[in-house]
Protein backbone atom coordinates (compact mmCIF):
# COMPACT_ATOMS: atom_id res chain seq x y z
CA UNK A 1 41.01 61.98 24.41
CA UNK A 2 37.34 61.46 23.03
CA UNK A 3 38.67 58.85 20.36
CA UNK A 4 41.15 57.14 22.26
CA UNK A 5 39.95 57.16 26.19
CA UNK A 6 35.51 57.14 25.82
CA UNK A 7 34.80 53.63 24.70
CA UNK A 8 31.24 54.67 23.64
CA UNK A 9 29.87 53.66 20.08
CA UNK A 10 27.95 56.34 20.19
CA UNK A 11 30.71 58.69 20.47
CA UNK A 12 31.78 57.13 17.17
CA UNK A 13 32.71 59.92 14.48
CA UNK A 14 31.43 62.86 16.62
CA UNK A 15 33.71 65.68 16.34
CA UNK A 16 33.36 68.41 18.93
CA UNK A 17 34.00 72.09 17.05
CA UNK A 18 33.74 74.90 19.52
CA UNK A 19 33.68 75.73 23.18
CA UNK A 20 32.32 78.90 24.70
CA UNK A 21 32.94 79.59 28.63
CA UNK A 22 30.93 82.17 30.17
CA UNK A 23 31.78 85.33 32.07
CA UNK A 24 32.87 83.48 35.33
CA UNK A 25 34.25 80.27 33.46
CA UNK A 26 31.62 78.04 35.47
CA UNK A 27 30.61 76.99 32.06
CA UNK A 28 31.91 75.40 28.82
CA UNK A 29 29.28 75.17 26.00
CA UNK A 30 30.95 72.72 23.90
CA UNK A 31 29.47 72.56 20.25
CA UNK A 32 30.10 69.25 18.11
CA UNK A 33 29.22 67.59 14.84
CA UNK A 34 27.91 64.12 13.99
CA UNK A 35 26.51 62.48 10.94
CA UNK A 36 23.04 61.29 10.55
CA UNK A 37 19.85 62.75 11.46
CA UNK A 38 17.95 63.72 14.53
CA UNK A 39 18.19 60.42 16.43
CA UNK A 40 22.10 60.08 15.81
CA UNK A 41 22.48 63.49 17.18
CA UNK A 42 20.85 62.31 19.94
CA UNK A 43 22.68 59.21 20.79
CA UNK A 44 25.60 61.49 20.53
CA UNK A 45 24.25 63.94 23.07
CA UNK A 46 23.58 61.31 25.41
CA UNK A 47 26.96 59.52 25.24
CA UNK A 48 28.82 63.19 25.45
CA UNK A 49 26.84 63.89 28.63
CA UNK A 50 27.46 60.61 30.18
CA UNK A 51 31.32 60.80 29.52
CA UNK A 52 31.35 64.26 31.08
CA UNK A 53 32.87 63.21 34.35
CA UNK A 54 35.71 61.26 32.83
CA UNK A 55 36.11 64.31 30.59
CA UNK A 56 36.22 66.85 32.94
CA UNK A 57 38.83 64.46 35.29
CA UNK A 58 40.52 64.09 32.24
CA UNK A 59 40.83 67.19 30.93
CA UNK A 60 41.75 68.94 34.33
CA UNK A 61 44.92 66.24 34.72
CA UNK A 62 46.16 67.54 30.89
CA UNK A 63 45.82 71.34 31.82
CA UNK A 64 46.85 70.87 35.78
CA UNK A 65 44.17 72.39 36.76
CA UNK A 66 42.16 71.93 40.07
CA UNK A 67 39.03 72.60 38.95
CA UNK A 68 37.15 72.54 35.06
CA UNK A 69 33.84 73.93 34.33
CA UNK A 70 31.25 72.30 33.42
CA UNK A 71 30.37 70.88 30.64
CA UNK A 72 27.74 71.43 28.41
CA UNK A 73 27.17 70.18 24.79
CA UNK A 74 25.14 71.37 22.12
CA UNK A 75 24.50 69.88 18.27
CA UNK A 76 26.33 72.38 16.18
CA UNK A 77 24.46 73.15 12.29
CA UNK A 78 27.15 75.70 10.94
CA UNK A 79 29.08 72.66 9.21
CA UNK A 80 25.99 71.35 8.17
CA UNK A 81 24.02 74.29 6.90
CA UNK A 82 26.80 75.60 4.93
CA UNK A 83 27.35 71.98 3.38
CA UNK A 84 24.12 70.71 2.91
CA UNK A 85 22.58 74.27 2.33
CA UNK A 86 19.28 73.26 3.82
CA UNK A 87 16.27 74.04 1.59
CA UNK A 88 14.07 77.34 2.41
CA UNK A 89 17.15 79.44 3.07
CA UNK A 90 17.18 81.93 0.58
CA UNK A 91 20.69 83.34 0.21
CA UNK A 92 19.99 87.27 -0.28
């Protein structure tokens, strides 16, 4: 749905990894991945959060469900970390 329905360039290569829904399943914490540095993660953040509506609508007419919860995303630095193996990590 992200790479075929949200015509957003800067949705371009993002690639959401995770989703966590709290007790009540009001909320989705949805984790994703993009390349680049600070700024690209933010472009990212920004598109995600302004196609939340269509992906919520979206999403709700896949699953048949009447209501979704909402969405939240947050940058996620496993991938990256164990990758790039930032530098001051000592590995004990």
């Amino acid at each position: 749905m992200l790479l075929e329905e949200v015509q957003d360039p800067r949705l371009e290569l993002v690639s959401l990894t995770g989703c966590k829904l709290n007790a009540d399943i009001s909320i989705a914490l949805v984790s994703f991945t993009v390349g680049g540095g600070p700024e690209r993660r933010k472009l990212a953040l920004d598109g995600l959060n302004k196609a939340k509506g269509f992906l919520r609508s979206g999403l709700a007419r896949r699953m048949n469900l009447r209501s979704l919860p909402d969405l939240r995303f947050t940058h996620d630095d496993f991938l990256e970390d164990m990758v790039y193996a930032k530098p001051g990590r000592a590995d004990s």
